[in-house]
Structure formats: structure tokens, C-alpha cells
C-alpha atoms as a PDB file:
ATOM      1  CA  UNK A   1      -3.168 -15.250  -3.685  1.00  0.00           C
ATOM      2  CA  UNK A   2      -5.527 -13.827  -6.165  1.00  0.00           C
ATOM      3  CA  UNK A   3      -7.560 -10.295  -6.259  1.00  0.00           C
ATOM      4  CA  UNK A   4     -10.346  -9.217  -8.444  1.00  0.00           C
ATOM      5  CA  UNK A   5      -8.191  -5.751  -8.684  1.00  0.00           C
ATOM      6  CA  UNK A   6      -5.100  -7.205  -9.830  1.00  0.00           C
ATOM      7  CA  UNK A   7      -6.031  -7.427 -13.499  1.00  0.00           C
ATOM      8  CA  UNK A   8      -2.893  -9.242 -14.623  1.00  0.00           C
ATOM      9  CA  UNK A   9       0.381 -11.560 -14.126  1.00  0.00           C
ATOM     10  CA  UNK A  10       1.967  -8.552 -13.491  1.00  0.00           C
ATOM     11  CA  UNK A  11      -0.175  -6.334 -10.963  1.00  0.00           C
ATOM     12  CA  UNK A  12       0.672  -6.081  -7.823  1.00  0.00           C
ATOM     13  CA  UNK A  13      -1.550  -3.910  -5.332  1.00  0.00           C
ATOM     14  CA  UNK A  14      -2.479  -3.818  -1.818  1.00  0.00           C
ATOM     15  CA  UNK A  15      -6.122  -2.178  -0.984  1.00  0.00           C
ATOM     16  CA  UNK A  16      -6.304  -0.504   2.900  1.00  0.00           C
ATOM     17  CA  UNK A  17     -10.029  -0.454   3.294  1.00  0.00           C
ATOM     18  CA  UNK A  18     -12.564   1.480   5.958  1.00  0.00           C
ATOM     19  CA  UNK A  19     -10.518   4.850   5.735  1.00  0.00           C
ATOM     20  CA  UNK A  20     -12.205   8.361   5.671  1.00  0.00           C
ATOM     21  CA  UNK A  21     -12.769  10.504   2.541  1.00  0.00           C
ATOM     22  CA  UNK A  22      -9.549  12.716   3.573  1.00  0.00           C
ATOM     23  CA  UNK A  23      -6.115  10.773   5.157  1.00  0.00           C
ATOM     24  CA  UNK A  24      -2.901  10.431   4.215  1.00  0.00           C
ATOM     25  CA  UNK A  25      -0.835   7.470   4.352  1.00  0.00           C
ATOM     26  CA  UNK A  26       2.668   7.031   5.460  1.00  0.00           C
ATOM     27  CA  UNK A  27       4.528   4.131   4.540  1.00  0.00           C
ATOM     28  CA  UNK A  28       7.774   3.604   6.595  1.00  0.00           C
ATOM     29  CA  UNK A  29      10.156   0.556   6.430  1.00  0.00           C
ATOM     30  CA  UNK A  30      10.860  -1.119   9.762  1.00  0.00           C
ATOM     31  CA  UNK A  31      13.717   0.864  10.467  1.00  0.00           C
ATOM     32  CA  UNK A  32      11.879   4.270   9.841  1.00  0.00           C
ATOM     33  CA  UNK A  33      12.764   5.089   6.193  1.00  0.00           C
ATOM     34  CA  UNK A  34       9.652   6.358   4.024  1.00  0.00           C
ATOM     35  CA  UNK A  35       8.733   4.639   1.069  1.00  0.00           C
ATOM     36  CA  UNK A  36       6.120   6.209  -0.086  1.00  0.00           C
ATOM     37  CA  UNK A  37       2.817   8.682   1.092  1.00  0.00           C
ATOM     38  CA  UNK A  38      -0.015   8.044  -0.370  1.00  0.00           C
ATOM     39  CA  UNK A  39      -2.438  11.077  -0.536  1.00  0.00           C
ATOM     40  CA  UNK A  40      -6.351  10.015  -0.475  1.00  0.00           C
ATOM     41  CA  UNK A  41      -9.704  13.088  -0.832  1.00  0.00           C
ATOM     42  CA  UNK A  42     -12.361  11.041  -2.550  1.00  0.00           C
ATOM     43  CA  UNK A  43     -15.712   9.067  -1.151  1.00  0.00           C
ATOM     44  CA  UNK A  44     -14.161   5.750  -1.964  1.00  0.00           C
ATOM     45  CA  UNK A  45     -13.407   3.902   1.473  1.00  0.00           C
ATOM     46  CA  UNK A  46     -10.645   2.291   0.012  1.00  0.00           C
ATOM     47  CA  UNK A  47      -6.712   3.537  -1.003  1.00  0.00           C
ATOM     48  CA  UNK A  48      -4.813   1.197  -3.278  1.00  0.00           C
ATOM     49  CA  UNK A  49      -1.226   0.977  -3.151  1.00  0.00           C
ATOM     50  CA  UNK A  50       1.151  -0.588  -5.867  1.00  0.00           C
ATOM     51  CA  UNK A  51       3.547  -1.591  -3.901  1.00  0.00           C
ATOM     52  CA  UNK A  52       6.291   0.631  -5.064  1.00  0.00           C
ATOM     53  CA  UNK A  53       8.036   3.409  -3.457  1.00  0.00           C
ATOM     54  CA  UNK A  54       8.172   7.056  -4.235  1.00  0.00           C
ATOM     55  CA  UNK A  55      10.541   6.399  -7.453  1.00  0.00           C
ATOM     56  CA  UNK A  56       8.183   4.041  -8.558  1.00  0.00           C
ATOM     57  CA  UNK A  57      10.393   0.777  -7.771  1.00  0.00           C
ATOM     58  CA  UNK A  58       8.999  -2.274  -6.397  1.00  0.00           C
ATOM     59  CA  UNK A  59       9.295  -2.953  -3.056  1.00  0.00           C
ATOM     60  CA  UNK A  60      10.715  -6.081  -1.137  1.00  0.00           C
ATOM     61  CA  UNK A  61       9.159  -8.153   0.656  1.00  0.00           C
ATOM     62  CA  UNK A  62       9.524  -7.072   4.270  1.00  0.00           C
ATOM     63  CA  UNK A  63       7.935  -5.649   7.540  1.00  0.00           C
ATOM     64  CA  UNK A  64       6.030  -2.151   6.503  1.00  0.00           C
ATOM     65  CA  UNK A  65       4.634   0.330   9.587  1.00  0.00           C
ATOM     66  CA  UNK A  66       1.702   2.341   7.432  1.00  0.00           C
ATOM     67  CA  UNK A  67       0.403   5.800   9.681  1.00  0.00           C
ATOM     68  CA  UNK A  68      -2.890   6.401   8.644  1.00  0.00           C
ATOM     69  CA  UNK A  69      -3.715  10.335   9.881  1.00  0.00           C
ATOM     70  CA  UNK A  70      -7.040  11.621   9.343  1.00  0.00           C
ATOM     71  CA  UNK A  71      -7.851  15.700  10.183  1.00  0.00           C
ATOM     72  CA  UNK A  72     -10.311  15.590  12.773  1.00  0.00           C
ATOM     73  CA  UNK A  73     -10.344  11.862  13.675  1.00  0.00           C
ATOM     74  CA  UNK A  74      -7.238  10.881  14.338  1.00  0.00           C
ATOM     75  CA  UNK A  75      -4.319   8.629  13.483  1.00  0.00           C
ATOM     76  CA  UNK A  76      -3.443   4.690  13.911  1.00  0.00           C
ATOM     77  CA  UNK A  77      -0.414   2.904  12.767  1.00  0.00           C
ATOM     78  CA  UNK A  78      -0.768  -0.710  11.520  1.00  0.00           C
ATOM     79  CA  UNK A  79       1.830  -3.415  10.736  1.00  0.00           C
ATOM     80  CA  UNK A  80       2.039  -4.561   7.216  1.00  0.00           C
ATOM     81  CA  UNK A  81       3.785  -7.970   6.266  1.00  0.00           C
ATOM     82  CA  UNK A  82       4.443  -8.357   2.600  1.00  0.00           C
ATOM     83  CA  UNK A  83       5.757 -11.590   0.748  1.00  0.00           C
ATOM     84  CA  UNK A  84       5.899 -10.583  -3.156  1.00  0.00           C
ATOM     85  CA  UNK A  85       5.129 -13.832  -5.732  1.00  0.00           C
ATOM     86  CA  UNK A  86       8.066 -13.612  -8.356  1.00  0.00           C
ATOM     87  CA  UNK A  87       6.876 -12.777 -11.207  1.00  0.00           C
ATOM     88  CA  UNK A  88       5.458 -15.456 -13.786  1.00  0.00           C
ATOM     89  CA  UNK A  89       7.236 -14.579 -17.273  1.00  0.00           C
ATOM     90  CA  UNK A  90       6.870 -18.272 -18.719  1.00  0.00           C
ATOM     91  CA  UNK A  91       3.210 -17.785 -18.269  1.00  0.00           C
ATOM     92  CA  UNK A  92       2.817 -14.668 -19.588  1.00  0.00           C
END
């Protein structure tokens, strides 16, 4: 796959779009262990994730339960599926 926000070989990033200007976002692996929250107060509708946990490792590719809560609106819980491309270091 490609991205105009991955700028190189080596970026990896995952963009949750149509959120509110204050949520937080909880990122659980399918058996309930959090990998990272990702905190987001700004006009931008988007959050971008690097697809690392909270000790900044990479993450494996995997089934990922994200709880979005907003104050005042409410919360929803999506299912994330994410297949990571090795990466290219002949190329690079």
C-alpha cells in the first residue's frame, strides 16, 4: 500500500479520520492488553498513529480493538486489522 503521509521506506502510520477536536484513543490487543492511548485536543479531524506501543516498539501484525471516547458525544469501538510490509533495507 502506499500513503501520501508515509514519507519514507521506513514510515509506518495509520490515520483514524472524522474524530472530534477532543478524544482519546485506546488501543487494546485482542485479548485486552493496552498498547498504547493516544491523546488528541486540536481542530485537525484526523489522529495519526505509528504503529508502536507505549515503549515505542513496533507492533505486530494482528487484530487491534481501538475505543474512541469523546466528552460529551460519546464512545465507539472499532476493529482494526493490521498486516505490517517487512521492511525494504535492499532498497533503501
Amino acid at each position: 500500500g502506499y500513503s501520501e503521509y508515509e514519507a519514507t521506506q521506513v514510515d509506518n502510520y495509520v490515520r483514524f479520520t472524522n474524530l472530534p477536536q477532543k478524544c482519546t484513543l485506546t488501543i487494546y490487543q485482542s485479548n485486552g492488553t493496552i498498547i498504547r492511548r493516544l491523546e488528541k485536543d486540536n481542530e485537525n479531524p484526523y489522529i495519526t498513529w505509528d504503529l508502536k506501543n507505549q515503549s515505542q516498539i513496533p507492533i505486530s501484525g494482528g487484530i487491534y480493538i481501538i475505543h474512541i471516547n469523546a466528552p460529551g458525544i460519546g464512545e465507539k469501538v472499532i476493529k482494526w486489522f493490521g498486516v505490517l510490509r517487512p521492511t525494504d533495507l535492499i532498497g533503501y
